[in-house]
C-alpha atoms as a PDB file:
ATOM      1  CA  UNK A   1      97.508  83.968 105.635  1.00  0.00           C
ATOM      2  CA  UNK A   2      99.452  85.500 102.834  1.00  0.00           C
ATOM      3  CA  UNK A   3     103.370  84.326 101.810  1.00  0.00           C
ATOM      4  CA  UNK A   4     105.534  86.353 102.864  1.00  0.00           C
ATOM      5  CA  UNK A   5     108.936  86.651 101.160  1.00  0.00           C
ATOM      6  CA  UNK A   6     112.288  86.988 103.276  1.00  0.00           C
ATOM      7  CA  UNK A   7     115.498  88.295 102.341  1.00  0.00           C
ATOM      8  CA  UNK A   8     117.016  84.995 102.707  1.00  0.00           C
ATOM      9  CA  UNK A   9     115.383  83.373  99.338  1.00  0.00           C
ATOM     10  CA  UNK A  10     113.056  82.133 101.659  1.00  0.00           C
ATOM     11  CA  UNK A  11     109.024  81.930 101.802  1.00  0.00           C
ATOM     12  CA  UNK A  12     107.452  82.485 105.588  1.00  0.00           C
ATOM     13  CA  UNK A  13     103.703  80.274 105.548  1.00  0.00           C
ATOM     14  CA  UNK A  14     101.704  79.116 108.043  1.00  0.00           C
ATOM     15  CA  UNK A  15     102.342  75.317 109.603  1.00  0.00           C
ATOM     16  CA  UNK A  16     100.946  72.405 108.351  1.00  0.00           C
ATOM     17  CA  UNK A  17     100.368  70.178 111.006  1.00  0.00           C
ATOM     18  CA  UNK A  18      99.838  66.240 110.784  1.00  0.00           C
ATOM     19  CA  UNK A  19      99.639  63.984 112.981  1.00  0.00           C
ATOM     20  CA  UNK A  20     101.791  61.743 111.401  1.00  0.00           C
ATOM     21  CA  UNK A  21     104.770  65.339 110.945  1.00  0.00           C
ATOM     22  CA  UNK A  22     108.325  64.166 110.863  1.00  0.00           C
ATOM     23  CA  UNK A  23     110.542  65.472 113.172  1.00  0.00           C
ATOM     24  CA  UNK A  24     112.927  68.120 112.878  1.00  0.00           C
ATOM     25  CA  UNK A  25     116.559  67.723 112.205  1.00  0.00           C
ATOM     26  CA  UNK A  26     118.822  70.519 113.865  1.00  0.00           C
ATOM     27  CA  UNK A  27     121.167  71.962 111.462  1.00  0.00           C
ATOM     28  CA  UNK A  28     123.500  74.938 110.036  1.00  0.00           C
ATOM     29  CA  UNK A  29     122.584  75.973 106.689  1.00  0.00           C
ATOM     30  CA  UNK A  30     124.755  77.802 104.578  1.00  0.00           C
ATOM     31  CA  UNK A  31     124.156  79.738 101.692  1.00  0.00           C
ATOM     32  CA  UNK A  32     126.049  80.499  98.483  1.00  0.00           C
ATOM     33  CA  UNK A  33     125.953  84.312  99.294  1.00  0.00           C
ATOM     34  CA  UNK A  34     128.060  83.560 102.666  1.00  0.00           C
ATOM     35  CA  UNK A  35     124.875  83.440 105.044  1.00  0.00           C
ATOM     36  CA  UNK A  36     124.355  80.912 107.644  1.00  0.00           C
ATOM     37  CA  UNK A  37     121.892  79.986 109.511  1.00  0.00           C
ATOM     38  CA  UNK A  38     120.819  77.842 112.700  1.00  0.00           C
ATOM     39  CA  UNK A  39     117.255  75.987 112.181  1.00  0.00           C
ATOM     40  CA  UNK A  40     115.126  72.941 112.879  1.00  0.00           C
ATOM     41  CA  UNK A  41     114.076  71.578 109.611  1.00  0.00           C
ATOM     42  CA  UNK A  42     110.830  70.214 109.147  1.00  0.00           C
ATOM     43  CA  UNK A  43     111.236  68.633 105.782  1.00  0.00           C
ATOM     44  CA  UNK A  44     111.124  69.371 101.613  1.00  0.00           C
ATOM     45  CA  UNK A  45     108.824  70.595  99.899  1.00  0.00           C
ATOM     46  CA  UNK A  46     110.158  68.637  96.325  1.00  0.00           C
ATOM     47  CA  UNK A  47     113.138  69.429  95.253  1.00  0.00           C
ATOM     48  CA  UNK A  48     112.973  73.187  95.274  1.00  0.00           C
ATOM     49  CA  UNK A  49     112.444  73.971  98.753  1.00  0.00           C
ATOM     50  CA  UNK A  50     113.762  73.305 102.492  1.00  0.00           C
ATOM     51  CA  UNK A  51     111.224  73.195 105.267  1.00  0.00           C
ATOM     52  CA  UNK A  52     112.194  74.723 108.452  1.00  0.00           C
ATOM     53  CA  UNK A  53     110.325  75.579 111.630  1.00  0.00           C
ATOM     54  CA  UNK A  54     110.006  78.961 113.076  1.00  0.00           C
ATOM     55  CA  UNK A  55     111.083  79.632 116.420  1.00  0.00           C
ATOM     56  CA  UNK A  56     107.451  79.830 117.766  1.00  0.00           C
ATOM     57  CA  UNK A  57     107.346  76.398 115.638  1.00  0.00           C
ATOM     58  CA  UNK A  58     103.713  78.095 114.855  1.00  0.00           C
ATOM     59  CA  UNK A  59     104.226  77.947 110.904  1.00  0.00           C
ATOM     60  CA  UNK A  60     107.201  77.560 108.645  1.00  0.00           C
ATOM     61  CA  UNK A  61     110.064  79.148 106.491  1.00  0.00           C
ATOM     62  CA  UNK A  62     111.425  78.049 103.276  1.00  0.00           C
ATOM     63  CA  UNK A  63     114.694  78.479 101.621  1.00  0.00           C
ATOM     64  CA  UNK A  64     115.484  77.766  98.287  1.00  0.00           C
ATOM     65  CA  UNK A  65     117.602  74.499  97.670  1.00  0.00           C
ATOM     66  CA  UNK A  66     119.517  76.415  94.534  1.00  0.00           C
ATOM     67  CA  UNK A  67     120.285  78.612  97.528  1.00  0.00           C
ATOM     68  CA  UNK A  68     122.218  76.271  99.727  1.00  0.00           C
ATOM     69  CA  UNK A  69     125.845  75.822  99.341  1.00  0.00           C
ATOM     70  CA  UNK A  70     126.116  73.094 102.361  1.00  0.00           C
ATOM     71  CA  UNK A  71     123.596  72.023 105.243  1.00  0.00           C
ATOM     72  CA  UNK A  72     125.841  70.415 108.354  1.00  0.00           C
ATOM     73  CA  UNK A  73     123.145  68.027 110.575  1.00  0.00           C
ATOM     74  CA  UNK A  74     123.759  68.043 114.266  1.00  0.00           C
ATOM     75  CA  UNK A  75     125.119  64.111 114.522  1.00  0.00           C
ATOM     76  CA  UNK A  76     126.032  62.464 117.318  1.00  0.00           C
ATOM     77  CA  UNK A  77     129.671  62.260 116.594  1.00  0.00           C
ATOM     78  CA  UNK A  78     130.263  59.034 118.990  1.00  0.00           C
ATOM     79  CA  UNK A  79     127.600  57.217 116.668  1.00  0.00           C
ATOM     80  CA  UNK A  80     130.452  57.940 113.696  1.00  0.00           C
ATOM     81  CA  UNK A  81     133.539  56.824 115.621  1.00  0.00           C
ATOM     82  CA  UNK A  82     132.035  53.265 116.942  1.00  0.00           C
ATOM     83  CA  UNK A  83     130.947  52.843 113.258  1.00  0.00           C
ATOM     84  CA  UNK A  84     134.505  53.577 112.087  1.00  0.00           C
ATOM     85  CA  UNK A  85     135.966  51.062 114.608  1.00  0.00           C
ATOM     86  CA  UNK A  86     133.971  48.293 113.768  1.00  0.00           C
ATOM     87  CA  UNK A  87     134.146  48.588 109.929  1.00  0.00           C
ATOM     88  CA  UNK A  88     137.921  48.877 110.433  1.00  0.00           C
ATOM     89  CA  UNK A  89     137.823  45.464 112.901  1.00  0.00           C
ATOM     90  CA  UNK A  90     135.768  44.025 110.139  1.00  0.00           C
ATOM     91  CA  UNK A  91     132.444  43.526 112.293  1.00  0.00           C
ATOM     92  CA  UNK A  92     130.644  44.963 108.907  1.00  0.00           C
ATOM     93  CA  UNK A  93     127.278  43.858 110.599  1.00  0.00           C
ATOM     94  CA  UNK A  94     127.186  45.361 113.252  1.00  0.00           C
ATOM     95  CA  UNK A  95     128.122  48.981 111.290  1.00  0.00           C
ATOM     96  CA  UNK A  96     125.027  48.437 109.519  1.00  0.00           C
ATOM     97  CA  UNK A  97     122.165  48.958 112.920  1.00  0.00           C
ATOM     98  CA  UNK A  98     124.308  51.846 113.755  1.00  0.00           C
ATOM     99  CA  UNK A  99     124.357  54.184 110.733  1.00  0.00           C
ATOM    100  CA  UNK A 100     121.234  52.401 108.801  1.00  0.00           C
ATOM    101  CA  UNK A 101     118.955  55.012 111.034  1.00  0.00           C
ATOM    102  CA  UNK A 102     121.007  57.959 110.398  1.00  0.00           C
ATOM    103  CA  UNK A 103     121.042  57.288 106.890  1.00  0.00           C
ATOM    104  CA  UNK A 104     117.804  56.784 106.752  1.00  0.00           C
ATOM    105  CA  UNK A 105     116.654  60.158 108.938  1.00  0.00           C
ATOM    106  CA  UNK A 106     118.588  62.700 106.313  1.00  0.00           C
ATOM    107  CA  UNK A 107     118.412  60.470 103.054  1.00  0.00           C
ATOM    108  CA  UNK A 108     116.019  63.745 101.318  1.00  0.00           C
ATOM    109  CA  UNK A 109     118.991  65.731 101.099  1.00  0.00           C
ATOM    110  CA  UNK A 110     121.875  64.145  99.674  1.00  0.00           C
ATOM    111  CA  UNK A 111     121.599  66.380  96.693  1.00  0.00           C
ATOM    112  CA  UNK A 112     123.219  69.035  98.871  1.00  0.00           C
ATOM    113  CA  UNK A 113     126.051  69.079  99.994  1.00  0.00           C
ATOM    114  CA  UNK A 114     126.266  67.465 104.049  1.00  0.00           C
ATOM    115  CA  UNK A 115     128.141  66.138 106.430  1.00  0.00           C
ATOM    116  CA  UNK A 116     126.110  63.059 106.494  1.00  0.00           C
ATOM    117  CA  UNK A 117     127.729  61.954 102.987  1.00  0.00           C
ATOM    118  CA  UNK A 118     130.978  60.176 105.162  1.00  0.00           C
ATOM    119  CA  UNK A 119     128.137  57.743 106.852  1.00  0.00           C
ATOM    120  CA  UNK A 120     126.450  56.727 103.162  1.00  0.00           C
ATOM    121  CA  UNK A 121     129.226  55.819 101.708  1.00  0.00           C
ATOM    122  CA  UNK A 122     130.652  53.739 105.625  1.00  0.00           C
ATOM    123  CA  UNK A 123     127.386  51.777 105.701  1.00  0.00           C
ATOM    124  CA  UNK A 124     127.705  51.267 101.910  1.00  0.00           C
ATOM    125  CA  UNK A 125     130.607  49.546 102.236  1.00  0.00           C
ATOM    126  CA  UNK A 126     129.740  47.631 105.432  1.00  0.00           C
ATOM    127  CA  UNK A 127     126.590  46.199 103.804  1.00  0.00           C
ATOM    128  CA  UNK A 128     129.001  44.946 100.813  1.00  0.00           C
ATOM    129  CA  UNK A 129     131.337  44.004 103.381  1.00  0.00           C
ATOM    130  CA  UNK A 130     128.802  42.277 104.895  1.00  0.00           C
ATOM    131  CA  UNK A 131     127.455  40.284 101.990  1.00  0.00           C
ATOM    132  CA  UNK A 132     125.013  42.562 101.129  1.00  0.00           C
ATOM    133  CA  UNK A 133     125.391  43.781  97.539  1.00  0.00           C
ATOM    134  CA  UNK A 134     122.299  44.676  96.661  1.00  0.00           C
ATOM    135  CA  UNK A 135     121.923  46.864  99.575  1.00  0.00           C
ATOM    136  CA  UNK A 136     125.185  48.593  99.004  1.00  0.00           C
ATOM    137  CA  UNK A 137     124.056  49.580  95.835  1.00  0.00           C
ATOM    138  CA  UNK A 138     121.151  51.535  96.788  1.00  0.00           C
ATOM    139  CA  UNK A 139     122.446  53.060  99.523  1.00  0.00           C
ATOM    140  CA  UNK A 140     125.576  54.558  97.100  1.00  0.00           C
ATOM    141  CA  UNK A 141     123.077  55.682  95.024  1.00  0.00           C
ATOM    142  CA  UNK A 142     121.417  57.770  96.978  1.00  0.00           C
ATOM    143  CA  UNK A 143     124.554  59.938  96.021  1.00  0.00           C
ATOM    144  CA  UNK A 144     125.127  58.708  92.504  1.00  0.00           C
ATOM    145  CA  UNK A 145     121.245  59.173  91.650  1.00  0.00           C
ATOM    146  CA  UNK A 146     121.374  62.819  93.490  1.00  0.00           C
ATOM    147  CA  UNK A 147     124.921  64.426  93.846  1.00  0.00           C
ATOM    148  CA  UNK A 148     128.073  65.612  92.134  1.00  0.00           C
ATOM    149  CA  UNK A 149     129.424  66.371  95.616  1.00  0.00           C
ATOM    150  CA  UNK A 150     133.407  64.847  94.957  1.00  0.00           C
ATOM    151  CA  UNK A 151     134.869  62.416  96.602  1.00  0.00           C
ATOM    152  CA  UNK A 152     131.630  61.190  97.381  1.00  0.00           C
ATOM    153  CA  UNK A 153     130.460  60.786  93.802  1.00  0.00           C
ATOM    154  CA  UNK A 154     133.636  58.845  93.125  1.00  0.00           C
ATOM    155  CA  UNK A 155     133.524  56.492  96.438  1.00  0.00           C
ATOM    156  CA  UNK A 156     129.640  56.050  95.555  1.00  0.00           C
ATOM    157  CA  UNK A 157     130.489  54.826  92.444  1.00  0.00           C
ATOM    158  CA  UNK A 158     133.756  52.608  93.556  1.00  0.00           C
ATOM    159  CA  UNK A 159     131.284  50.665  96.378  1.00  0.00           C
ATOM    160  CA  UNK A 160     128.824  49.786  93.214  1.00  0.00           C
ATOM    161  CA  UNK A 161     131.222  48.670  91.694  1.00  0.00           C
ATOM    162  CA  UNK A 162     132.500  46.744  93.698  1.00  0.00           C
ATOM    163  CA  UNK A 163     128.875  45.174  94.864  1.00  0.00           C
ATOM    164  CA  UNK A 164     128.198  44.422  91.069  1.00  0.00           C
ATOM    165  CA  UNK A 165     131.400  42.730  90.759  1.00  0.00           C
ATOM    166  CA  UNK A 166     130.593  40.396  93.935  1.00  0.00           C
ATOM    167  CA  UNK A 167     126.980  39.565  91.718  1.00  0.00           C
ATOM    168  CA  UNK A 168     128.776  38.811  88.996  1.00  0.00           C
ATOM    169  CA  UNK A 169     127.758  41.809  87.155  1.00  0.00           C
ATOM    170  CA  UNK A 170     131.110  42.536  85.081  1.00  0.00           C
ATOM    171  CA  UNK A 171     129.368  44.539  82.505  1.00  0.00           C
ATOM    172  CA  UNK A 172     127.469  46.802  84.413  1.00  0.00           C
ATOM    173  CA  UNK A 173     130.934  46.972  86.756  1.00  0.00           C
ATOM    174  CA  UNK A 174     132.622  48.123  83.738  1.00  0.00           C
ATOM    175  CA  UNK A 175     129.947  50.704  82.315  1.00  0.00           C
ATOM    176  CA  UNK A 176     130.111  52.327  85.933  1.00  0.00           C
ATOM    177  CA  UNK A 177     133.805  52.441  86.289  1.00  0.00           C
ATOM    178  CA  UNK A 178     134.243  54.136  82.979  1.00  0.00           C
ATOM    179  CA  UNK A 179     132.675  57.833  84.646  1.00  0.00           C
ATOM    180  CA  UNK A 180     135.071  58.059  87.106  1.00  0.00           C
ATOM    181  CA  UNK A 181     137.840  59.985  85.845  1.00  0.00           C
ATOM    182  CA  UNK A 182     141.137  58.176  86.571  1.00  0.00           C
ATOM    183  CA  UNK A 183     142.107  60.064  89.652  1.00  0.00           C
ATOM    184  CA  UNK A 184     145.904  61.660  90.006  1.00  0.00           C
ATOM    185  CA  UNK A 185     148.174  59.355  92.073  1.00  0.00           C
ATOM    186  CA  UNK A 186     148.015  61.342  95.256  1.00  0.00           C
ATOM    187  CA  UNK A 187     143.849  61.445  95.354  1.00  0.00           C
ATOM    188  CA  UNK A 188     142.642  60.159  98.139  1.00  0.00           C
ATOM    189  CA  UNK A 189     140.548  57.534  95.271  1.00  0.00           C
ATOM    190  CA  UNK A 190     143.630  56.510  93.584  1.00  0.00           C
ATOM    191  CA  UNK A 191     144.044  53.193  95.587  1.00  0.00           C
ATOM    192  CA  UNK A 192     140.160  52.366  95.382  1.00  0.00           C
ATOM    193  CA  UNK A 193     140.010  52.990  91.715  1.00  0.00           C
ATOM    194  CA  UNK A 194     142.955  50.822  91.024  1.00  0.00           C
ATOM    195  CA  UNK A 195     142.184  47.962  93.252  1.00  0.00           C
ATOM    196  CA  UNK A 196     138.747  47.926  91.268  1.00  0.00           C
ATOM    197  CA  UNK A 197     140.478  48.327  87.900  1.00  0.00           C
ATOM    198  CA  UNK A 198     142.413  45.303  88.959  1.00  0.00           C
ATOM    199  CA  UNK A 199     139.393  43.597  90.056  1.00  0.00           C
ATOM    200  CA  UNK A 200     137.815  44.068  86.722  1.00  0.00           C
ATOM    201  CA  UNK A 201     140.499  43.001  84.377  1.00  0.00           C
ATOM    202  CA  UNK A 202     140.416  39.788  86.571  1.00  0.00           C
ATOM    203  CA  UNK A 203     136.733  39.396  85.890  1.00  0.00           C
ATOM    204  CA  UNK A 204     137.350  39.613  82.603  1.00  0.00           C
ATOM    205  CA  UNK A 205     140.668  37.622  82.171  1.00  0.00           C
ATOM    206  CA  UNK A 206     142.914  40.223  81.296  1.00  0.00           C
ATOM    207  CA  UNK A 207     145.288  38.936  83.469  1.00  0.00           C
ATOM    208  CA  UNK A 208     148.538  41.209  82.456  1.00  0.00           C
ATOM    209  CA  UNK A 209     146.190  44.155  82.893  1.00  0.00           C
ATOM    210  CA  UNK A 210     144.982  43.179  86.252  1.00  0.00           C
ATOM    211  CA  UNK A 211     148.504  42.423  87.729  1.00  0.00           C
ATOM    212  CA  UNK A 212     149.897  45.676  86.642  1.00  0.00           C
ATOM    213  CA  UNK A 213     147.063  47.848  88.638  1.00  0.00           C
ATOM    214  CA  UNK A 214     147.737  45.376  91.622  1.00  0.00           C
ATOM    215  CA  UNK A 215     151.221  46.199  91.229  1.00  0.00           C
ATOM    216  CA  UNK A 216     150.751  49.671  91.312  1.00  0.00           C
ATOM    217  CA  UNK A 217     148.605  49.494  94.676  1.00  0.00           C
ATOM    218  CA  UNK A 218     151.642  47.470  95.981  1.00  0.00           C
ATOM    219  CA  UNK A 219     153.676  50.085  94.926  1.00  0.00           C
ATOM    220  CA  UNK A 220     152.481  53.443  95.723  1.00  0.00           C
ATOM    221  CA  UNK A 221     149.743  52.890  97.690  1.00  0.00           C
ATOM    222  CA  UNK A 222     151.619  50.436 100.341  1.00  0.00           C
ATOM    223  CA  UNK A 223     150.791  52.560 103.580  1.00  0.00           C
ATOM    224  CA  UNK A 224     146.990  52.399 102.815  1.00  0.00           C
ATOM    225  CA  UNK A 225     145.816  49.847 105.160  1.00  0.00           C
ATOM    226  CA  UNK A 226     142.429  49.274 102.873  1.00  0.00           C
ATOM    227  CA  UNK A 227     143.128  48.542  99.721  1.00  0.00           C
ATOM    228  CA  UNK A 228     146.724  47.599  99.836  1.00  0.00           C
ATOM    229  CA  UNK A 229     146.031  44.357 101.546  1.00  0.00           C
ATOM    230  CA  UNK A 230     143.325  43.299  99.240  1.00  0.00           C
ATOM    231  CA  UNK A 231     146.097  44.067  96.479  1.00  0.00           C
ATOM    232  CA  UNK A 232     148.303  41.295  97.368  1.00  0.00           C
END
């Protein structure tokens, strides 16, 4: 069967079955020329191509990844909420079984744009809530390593920090802390990027340096119920 091109940057081919095929992931795509679209996707094909199914599901359309302006994933919205309870009650564990399989089921795509980003960078800070550093740091970077997507490069990189600070990893803390630009005072990372400033300054015994980030967490940051605590 010959390709056949679309008008949607897309290729039309035959199926490729397996017995082993991975299964589809409802979702919205939409593309940088204001088109959107409703599909199953099947997969990648590298990092140049989506795989979707046809409606038939008897073969397969591809759209171009330099296409895509955003994909949004049909989640189960409940799975989100629980997670966000229990990482705000502090029961970082039990975050982890939750969102670990979500994570896990969209992970190929987090150099798009997605509304599975939020969940990343929750069970990223879970497992380093949790104790688990090293964990933390490879789930971050599987937007670090793949995305300029903001806030979620900046949070990505705040969470390994953090993690490498907990190992005892000052330099590397620093080295990553130093590509975030400092964020204005109203950014939703201003209190994260100054509790970790603070944080590092301690590590390092700058002492004068560290109390006057704290200080400004205390000061203008005093309603964020995060980071403000952690500041005092």
């Amino acid at each position: 069967m010959m390709l056949r091109l679309c008008l949607a940057a897309c290729l039309i081919v035959p199926a490729v079955r397996t017995a082993a095929a991975d299964p589809s992931l409802p979702a919205v795509i939409r593309f940088h020329s204001g088109l959107e679209k409703s599909v199953d996707i099947a997969g990648r094909q590298g990092r140049t191509w989506i795989r979707t199914k046809t409606p038939d599901a008897q073969g397969e359309v591809r759209y171009a990844v330099a296409d895509v302006k955003e994909i949004t994933f049909a989640l189960d919205r409940s799975v989100m909420e629980s997670a966000e309870r229990l990482y705000v009650d502090g029961s970082y564990e039990n975050v982890i079984p939750l969102l670990g399989p979500m994570v896990d089921r969209h992970r190929r795509f987090m150099d798009m744009r997605n509304n599975v980003m939020p969940a990343v960078i929750l069970l990223a800070k879970s497992q380093h809530g949790a104790g688990r550093h090293e964990e933390a740091i490879q789930t971050s970077r599987l937007i670090s390593n793949q995305s300029t997507e903001e806030p979620y490069l900046g949070q990505a990189w705040i969470v390994e920090c953090l993690a490498r600070l907990s190992l005892h990893q000052t330099n590397e803390a620093w080295a990553l802390y130093a590509n975030i630009p400092p964020p204005d005072r109203t950014h939703e990372l201003a209190a994260p990027y100054t509790y970790v400033g603070a944080r590092l300054h301690m590590a390092l015994g700058n002492w004068i340096e560290a109390r006057k980030r704290a200080a400004t967490l205390t000061v203008f940051h005093a309603r964020d119920a995060e980071w403000y605590p952690a500041a005092l």
